[in-house]
N, C-alpha and C. Protein backbone atom coordinates (compact mmCIF):
# COMPACT_ATOMS: atom_id res chain seq x y z
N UNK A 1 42.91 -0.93 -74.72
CA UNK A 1 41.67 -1.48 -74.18
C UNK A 1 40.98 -0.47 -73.27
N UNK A 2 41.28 0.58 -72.97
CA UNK A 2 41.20 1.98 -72.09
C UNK A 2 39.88 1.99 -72.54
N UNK A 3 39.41 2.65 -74.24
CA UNK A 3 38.37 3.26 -74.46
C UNK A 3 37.57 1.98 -75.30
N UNK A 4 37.96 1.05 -74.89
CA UNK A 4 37.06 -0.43 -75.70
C UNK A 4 36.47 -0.84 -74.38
N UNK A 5 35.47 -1.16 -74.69
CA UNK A 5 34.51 -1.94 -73.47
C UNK A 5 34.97 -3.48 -73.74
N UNK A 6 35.01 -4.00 -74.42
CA UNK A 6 35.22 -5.69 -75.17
C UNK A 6 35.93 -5.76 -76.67
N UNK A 7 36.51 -6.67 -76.26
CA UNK A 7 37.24 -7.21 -77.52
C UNK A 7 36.29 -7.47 -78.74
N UNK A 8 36.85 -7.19 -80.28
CA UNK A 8 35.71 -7.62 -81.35
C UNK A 8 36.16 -8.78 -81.42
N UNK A 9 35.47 -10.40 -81.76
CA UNK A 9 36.37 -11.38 -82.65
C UNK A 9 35.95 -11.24 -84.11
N UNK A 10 37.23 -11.55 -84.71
CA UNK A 10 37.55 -11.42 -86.25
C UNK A 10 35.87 -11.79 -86.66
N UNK A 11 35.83 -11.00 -87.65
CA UNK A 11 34.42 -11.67 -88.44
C UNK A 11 33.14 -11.98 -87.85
N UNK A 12 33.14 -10.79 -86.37
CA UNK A 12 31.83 -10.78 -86.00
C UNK A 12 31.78 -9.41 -85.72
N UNK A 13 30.68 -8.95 -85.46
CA UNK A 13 30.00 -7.45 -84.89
C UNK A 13 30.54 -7.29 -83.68
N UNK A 14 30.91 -5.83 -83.24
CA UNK A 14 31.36 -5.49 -82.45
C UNK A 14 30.46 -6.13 -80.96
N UNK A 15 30.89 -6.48 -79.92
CA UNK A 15 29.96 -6.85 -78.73
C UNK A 15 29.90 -5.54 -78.21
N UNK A 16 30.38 -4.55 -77.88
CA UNK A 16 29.71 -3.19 -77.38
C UNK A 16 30.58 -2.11 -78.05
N UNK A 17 30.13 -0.99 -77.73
CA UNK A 17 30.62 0.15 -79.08
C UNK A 17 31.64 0.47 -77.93
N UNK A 18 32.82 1.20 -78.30
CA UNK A 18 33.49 2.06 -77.30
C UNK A 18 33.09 3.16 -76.70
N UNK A 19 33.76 3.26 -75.41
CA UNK A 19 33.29 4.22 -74.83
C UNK A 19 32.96 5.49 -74.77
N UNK A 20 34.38 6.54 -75.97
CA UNK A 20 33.99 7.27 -76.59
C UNK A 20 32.62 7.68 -77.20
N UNK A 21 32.50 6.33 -78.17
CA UNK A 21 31.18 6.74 -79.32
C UNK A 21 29.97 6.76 -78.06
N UNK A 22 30.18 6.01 -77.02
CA UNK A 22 29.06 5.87 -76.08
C UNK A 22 28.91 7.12 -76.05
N UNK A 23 29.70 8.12 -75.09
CA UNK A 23 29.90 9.51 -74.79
C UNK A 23 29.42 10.00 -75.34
N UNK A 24 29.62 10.18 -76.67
CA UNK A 24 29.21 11.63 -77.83
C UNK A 24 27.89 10.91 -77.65
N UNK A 25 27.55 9.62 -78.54
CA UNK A 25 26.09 9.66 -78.84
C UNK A 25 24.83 10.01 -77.17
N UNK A 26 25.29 9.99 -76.48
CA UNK A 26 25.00 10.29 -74.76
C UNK A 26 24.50 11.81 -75.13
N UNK A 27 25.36 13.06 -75.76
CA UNK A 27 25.01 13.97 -75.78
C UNK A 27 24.39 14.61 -76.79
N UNK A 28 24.17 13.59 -77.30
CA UNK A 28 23.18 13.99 -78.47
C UNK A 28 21.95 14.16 -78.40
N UNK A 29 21.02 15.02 -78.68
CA UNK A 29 19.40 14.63 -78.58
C UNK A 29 18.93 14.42 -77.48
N UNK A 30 19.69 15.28 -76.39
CA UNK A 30 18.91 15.42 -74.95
C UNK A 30 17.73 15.18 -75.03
N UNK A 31 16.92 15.87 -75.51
CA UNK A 31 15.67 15.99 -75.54
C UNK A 31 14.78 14.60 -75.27
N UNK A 32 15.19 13.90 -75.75
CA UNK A 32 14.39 12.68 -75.93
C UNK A 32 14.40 11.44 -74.86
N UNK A 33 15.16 12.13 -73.98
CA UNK A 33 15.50 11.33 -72.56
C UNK A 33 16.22 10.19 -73.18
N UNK A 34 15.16 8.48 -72.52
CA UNK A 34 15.39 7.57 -72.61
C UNK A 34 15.84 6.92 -73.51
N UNK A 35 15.05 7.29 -75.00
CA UNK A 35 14.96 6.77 -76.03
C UNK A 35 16.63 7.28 -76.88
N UNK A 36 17.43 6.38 -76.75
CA UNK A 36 18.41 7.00 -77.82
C UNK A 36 18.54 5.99 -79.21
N UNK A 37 19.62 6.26 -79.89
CA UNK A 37 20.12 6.37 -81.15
C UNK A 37 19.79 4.65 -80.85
N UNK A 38 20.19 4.36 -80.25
CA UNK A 38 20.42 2.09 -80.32
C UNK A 38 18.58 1.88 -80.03
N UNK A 39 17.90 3.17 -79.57
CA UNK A 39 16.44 2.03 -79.43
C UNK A 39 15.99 1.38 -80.25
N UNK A 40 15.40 0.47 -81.05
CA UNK A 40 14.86 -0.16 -82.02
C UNK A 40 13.67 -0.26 -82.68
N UNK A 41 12.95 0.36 -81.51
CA UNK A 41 11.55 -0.08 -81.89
C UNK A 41 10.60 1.33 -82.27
N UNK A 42 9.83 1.11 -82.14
CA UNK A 42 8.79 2.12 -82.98
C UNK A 42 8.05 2.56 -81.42
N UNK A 43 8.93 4.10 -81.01
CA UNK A 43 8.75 4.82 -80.21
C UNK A 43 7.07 4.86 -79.75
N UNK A 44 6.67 5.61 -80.88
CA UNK A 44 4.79 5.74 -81.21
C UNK A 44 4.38 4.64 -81.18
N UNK A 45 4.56 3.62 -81.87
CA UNK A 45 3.65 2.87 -81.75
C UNK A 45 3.91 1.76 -80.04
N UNK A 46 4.85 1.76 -79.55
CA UNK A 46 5.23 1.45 -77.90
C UNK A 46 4.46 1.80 -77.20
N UNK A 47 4.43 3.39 -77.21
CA UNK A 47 3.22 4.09 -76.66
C UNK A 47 1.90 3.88 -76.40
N UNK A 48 1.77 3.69 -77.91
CA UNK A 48 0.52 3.22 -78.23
C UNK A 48 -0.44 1.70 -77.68
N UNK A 49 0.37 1.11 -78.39
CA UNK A 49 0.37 -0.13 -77.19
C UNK A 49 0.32 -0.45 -75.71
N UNK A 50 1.25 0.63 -75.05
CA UNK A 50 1.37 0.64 -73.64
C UNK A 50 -0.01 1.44 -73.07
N UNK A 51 -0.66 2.53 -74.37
CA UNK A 51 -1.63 3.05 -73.59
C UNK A 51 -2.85 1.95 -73.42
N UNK A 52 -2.77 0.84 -74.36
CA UNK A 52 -3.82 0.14 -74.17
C UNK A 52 -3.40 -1.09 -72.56
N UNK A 53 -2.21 -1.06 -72.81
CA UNK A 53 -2.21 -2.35 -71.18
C UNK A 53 -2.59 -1.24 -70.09
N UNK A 54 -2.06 0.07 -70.12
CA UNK A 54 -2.70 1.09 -68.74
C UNK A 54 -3.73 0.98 -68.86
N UNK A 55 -4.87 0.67 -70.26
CA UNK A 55 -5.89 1.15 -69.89
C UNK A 55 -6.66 -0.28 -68.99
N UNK A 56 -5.86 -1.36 -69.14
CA UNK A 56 -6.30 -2.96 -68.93
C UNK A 56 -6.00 -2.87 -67.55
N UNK A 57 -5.39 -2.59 -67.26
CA UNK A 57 -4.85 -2.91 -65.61
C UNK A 57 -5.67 -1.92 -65.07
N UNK A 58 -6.42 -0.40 -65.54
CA UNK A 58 -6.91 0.61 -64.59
C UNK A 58 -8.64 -0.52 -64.68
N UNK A 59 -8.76 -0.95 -65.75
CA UNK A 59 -10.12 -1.67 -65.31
C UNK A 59 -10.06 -2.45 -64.62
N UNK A 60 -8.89 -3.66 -64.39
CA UNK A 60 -8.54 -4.53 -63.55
C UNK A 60 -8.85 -4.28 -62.08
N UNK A 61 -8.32 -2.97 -61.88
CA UNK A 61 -7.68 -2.35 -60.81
C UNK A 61 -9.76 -2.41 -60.32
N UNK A 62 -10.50 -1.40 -61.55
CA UNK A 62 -11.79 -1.19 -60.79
C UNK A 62 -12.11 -2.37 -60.74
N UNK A 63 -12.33 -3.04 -61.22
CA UNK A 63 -13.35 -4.56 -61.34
C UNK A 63 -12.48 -5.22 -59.87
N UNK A 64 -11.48 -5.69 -59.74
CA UNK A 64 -11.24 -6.08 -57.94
C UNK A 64 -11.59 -4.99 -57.08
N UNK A 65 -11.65 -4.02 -57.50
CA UNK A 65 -12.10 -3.24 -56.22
C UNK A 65 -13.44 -3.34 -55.67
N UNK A 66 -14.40 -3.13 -57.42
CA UNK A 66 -15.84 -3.17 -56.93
C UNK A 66 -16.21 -4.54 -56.02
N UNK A 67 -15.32 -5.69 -56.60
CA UNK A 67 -15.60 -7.16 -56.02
C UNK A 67 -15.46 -7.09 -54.78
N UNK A 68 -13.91 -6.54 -54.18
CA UNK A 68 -13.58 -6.69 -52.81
C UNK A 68 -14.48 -5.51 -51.83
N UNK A 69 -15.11 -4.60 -52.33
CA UNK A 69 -16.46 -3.65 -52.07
C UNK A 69 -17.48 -4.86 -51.80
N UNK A 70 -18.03 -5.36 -53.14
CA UNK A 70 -19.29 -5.38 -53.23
C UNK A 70 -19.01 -7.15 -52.85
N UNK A 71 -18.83 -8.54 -52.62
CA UNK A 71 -19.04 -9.57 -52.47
C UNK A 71 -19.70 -9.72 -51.12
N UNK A 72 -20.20 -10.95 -50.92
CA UNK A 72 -21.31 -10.94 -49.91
C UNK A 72 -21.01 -12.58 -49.85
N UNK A 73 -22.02 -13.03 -48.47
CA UNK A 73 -22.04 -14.30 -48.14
C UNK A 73 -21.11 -14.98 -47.10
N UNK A 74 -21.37 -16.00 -46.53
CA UNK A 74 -20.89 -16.58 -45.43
C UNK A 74 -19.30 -16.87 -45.86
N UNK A 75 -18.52 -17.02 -46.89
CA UNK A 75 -17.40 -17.64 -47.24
C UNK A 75 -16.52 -15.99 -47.62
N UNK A 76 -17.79 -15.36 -47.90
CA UNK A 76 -16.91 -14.10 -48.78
C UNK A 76 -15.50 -13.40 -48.54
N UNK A 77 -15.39 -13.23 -47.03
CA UNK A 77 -14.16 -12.61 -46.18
C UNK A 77 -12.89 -12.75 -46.89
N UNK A 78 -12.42 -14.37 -46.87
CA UNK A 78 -10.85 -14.13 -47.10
C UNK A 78 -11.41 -13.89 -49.23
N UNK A 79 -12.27 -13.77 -50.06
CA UNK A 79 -12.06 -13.77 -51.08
C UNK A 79 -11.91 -12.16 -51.35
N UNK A 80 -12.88 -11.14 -50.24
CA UNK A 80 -12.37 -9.94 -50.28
C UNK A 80 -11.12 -9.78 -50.08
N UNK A 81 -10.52 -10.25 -49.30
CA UNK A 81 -9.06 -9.79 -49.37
C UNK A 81 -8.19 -10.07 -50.01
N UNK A 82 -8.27 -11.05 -51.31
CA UNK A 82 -7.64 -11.68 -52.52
C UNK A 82 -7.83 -10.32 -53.15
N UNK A 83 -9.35 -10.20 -53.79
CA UNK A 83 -9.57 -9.14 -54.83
C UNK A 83 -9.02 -7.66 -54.60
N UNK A 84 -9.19 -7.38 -53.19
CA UNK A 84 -8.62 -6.78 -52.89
C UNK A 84 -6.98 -6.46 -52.83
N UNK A 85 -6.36 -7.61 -52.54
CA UNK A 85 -4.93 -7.61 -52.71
C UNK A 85 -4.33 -7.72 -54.30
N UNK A 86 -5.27 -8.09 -55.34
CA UNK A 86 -5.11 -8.14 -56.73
C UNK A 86 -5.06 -6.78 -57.02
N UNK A 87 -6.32 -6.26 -56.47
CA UNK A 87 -6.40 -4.40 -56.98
C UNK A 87 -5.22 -4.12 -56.46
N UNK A 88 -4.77 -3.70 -55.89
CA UNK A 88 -3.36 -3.08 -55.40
C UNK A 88 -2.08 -3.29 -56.39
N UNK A 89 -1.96 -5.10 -56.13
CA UNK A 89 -1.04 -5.42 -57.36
C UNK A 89 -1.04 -5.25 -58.87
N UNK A 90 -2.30 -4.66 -58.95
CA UNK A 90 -2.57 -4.33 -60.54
C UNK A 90 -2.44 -2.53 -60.73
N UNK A 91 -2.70 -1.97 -59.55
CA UNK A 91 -2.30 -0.95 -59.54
C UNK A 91 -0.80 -0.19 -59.81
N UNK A 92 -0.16 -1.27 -59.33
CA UNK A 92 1.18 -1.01 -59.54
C UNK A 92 1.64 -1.35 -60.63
N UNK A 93 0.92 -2.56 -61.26
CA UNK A 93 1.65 -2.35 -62.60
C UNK A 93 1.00 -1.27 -63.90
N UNK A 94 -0.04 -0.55 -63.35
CA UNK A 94 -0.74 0.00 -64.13
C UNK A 94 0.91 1.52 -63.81
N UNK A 95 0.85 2.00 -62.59
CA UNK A 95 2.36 3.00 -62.38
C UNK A 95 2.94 2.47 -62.96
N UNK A 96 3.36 1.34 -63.41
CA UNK A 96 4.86 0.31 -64.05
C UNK A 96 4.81 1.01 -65.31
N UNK A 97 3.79 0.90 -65.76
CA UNK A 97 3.52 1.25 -67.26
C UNK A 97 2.84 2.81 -67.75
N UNK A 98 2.55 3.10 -66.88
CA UNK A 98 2.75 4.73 -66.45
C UNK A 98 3.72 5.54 -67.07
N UNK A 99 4.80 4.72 -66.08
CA UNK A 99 6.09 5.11 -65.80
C UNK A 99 6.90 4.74 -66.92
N UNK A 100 6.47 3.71 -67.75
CA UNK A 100 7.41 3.52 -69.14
C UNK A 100 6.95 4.63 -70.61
N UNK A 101 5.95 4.37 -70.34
CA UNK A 101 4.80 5.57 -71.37
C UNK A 101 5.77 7.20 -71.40
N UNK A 102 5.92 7.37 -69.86
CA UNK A 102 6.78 8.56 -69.60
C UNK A 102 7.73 8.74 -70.13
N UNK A 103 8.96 7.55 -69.65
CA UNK A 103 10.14 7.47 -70.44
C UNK A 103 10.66 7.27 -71.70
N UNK A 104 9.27 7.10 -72.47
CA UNK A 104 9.09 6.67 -73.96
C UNK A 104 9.08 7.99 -74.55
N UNK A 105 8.23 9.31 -73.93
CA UNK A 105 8.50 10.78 -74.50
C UNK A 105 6.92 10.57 -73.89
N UNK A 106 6.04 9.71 -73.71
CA UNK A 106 4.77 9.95 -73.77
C UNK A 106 3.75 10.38 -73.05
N UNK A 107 2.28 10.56 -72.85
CA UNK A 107 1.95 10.79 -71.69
C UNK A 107 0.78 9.77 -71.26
N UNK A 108 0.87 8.97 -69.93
CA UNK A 108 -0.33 8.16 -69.70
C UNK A 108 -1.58 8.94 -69.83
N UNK A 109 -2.03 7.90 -70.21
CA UNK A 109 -4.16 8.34 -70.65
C UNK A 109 -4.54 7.52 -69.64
N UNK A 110 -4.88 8.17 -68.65
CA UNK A 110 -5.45 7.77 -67.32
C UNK A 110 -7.31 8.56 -67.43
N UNK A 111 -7.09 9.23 -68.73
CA UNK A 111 -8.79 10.03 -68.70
C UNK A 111 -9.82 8.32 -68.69
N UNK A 112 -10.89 8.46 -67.45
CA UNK A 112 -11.82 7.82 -67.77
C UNK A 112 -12.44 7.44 -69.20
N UNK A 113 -12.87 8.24 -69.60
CA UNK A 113 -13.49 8.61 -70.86
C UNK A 113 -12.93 7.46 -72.17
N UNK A 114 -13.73 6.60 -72.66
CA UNK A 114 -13.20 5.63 -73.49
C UNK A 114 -12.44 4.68 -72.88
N UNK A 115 -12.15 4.66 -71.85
CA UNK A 115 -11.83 3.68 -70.56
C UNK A 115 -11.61 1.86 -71.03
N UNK A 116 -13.21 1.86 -71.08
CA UNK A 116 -13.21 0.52 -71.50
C UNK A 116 -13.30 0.17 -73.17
N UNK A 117 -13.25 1.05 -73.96
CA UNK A 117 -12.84 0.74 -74.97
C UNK A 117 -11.37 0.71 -75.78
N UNK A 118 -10.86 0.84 -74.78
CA UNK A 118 -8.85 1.23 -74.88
C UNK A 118 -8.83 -0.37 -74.28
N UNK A 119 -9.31 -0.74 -72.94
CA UNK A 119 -8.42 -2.07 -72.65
C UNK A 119 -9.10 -3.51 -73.05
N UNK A 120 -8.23 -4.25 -73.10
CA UNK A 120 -8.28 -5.81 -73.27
C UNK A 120 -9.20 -6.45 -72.49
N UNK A 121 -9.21 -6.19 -71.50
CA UNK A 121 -10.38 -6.74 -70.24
C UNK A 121 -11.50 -6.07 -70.23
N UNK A 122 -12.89 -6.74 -69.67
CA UNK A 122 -13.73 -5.65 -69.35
C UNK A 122 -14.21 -5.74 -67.97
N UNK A 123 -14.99 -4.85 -67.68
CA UNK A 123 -15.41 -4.26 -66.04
C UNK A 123 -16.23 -5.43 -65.48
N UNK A 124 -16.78 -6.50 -66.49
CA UNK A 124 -17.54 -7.20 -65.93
C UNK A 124 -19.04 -6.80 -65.39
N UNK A 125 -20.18 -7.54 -65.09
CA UNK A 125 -21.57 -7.64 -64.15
C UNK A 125 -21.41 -8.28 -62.88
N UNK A 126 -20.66 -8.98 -62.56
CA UNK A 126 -21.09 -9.96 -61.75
C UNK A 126 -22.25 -9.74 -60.59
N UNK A 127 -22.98 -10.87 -59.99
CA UNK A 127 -24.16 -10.57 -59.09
C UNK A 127 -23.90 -11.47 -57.55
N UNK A 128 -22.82 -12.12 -57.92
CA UNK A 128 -22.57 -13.07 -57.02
C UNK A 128 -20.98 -13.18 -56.62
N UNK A 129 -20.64 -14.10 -55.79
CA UNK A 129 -19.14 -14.24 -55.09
C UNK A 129 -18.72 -15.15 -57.06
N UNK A 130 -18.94 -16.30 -56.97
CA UNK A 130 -18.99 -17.18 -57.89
C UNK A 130 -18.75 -16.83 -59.40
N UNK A 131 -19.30 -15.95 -59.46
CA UNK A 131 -19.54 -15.54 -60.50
C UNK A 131 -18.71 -14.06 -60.67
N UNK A 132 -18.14 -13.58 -59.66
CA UNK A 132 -16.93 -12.56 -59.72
C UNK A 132 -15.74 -13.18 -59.99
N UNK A 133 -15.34 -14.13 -58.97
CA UNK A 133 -14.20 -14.58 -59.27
C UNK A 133 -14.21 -15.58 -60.75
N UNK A 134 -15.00 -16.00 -61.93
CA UNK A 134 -14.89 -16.31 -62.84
C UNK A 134 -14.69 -15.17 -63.58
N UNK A 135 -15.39 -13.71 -63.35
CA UNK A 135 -14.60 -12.46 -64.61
C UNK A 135 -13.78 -12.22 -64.25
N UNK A 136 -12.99 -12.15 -62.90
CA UNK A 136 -11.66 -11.99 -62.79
C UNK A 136 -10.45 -12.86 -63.06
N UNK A 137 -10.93 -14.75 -63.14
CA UNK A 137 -10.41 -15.01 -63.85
C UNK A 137 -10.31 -15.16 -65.57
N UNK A 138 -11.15 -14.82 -66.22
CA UNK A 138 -11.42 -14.84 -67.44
C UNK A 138 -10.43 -13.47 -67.96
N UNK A 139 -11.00 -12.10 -66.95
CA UNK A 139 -9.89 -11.30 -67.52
C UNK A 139 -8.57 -11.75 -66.81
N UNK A 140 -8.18 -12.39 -66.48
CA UNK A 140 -6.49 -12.50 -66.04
C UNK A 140 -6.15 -13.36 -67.36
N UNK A 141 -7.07 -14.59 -67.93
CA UNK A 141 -6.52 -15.04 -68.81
C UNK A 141 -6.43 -14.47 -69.88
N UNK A 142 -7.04 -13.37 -70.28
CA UNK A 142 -7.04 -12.34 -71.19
C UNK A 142 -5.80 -12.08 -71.46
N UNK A 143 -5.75 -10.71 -69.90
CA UNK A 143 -4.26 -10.32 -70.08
C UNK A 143 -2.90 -11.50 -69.72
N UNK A 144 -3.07 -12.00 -69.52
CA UNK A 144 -2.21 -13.37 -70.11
C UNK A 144 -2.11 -13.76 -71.20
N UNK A 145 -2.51 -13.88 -71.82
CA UNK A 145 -2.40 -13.97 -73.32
C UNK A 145 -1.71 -12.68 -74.00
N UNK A 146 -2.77 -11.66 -73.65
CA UNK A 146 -2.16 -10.41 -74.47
C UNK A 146 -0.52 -9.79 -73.97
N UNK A 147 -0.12 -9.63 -72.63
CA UNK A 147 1.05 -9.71 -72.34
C UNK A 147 2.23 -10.94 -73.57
N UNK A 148 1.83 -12.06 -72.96
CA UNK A 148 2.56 -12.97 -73.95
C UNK A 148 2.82 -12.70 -75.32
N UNK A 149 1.66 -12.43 -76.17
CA UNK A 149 1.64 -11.59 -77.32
C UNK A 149 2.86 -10.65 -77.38
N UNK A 150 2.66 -9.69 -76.42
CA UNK A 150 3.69 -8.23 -76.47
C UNK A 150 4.71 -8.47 -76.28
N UNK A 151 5.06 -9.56 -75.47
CA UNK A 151 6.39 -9.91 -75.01
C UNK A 151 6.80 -10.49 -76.14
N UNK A 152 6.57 -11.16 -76.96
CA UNK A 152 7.10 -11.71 -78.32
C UNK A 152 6.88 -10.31 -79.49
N UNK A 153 6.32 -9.50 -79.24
CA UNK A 153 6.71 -8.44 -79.91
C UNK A 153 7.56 -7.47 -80.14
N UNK A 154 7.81 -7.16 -78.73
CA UNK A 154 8.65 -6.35 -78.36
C UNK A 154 9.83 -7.01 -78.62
N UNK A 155 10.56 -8.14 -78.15
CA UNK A 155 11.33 -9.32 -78.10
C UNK A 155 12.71 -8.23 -77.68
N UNK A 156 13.70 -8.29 -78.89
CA UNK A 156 15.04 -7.18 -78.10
C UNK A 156 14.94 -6.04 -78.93
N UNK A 157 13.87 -5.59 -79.63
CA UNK A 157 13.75 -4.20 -80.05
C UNK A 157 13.38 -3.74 -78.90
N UNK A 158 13.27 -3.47 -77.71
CA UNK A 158 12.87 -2.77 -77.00
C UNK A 158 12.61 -3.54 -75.15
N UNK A 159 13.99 -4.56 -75.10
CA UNK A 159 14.03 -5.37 -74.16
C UNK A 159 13.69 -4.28 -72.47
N UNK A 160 13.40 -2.91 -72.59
CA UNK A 160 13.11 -2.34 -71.26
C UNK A 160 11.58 -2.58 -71.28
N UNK A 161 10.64 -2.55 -72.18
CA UNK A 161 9.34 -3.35 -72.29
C UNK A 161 8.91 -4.18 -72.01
N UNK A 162 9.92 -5.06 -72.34
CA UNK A 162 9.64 -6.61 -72.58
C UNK A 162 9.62 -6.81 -71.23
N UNK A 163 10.97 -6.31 -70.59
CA UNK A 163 11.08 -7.06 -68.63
C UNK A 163 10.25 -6.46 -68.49
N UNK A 164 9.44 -5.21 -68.34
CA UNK A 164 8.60 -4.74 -67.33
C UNK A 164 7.53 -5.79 -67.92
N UNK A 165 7.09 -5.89 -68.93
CA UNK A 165 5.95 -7.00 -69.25
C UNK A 165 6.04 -8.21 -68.50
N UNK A 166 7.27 -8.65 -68.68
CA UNK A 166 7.93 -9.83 -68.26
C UNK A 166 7.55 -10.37 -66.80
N UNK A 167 7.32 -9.20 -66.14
CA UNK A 167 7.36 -9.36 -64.67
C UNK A 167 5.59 -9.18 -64.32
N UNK A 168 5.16 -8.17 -65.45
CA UNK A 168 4.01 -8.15 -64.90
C UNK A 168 3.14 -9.28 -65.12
N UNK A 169 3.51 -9.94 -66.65
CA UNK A 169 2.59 -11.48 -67.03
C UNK A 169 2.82 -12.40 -65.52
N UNK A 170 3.79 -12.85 -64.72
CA UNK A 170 4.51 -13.71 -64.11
C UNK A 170 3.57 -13.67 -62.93
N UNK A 171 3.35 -12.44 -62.05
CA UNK A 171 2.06 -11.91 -61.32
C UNK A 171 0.83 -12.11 -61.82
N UNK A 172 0.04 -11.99 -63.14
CA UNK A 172 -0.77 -12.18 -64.04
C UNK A 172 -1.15 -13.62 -63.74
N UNK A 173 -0.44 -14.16 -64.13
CA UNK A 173 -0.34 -15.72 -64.09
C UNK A 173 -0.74 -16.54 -62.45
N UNK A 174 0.12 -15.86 -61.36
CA UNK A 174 -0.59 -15.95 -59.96
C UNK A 174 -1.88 -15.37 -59.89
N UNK A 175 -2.27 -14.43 -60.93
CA UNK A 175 -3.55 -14.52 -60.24
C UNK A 175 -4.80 -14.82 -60.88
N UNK A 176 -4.34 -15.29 -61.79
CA UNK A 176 -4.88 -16.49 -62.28
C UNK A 176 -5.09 -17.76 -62.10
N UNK A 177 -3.80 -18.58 -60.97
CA UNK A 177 -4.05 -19.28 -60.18
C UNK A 177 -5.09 -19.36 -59.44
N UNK A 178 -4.65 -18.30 -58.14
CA UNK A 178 -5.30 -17.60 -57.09
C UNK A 178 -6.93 -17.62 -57.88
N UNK A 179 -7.62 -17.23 -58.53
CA UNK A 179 -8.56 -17.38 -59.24
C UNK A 179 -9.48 -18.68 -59.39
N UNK A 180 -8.54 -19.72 -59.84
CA UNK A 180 -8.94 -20.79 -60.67
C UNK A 180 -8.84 -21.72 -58.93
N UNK A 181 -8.17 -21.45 -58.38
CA UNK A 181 -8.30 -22.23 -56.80
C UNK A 181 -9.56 -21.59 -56.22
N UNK A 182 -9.85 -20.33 -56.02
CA UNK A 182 -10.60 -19.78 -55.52
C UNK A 182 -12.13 -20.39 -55.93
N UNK A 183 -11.97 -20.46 -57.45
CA UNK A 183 -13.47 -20.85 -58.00
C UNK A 183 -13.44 -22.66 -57.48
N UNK A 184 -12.58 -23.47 -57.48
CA UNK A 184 -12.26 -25.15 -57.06
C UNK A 184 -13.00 -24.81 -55.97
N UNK A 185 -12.73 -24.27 -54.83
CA UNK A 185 -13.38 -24.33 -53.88
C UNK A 185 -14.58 -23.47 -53.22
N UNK A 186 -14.95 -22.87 -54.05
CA UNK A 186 -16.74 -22.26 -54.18
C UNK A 186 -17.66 -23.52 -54.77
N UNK A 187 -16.74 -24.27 -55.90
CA UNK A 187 -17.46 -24.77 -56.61
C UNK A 187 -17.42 -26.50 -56.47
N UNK A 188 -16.29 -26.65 -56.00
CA UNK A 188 -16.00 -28.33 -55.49
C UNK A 188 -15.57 -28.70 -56.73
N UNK A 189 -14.96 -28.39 -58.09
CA UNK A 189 -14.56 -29.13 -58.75
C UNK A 189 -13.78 -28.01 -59.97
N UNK A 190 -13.03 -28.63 -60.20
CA UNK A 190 -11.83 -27.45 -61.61
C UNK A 190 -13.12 -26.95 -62.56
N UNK A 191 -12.73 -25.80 -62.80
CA UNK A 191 -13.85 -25.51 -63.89
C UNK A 191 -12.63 -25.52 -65.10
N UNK A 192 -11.21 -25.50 -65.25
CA UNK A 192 -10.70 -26.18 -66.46
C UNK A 192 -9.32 -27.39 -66.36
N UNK A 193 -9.58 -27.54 -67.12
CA UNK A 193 -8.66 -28.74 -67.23
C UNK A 193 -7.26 -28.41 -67.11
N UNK A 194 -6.78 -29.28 -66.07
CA UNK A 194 -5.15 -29.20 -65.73
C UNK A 194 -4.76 -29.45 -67.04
């Protein structure tokens, strides 16, 4: 049991390889960092995908910023500091996914340029308090959806995806709350149905 991680039972697949085969396949194919021989999924196209949520969260990131910049009016204060505290938290998951792009072999596309035609969300007009916090919630339900999507894509071909998704929809989802409360009380009444 030295070089076995777990017992096989009769007439099923091994539950983990031994430690040996761990070893060798470990030194195989340096090159490729993260990604070894057991990944599952389609390296490129991960990438690919991931470059489009960086590119969703870097608009995210501008669109609360311009809001928590630009809102106005007697109530506006604590909603700047929501949008504001969203930009930050979207910032980080935009590094989250940065940082997986990296470990994938790849490189983040952080170039402006085609910006908003890479992500899921868009930058929005808004002219008003009211009317900001409805594109910010409209894009949260966006990327709510589209996360969910990926997360059933990815599923256990590529379960280091999936959690970082995992965690970022879960935040997504608060601020989407945070959103949909925010507009209740600009507006005195749900703009959707519980």
């Amino acid at each position: 049991m030295a070089n076995t991680m777990a017992k096989q039972n009769p007439g099923s697949k091994p539950f983990l390889t031994d430690v040996k085969t761990l070893r060798d396949r470990a030194r195989k194919n340096l090159g490729e960092g993260a990604v070894t021989t057991s990944y599952e999924g389609d390296v490129n196209k991960t990438i690919e995908i991931l470059q489009t949520v960086l590119a969703t969260e870097i608009v995210c990131v501008l669109r609360y910023t311009m809001h928590a910049v630009a809102a106005t009016g007697i109530s506006s204060e604590g909603v700047k500091a929501e949008f504001a505290q969203h930009a930050k938290e979207e910032a980080e998951h935009a590094n989250q996914v940065a940082e997986r792009i990296n470990q994938l072999g790849g490189k983040p596309d952080f170039n402006p340029t085609g910006l908003a035609s890479r992500a899921a969300s868009e930058y929005g007009s808004a002219d008003n308090l009211v009317e900001m916090i409805k594109e910010n919630l409209i894009a949260e339900r966006i990327a709510i959806d589209h996360y969910r999507e990926l997360i059933r894509y990815f599923g256990n071909e590529d379960p280091g995806t999936r959690t970082m998704l995992e965690g970022i929809l879960v935040v997504e989802e608060e601020h989407a709350n945070d959103m949909h409360d925010l507009l209740v009380a600009h507006e005195g009444h749900p703009m959707l149905n519980k």
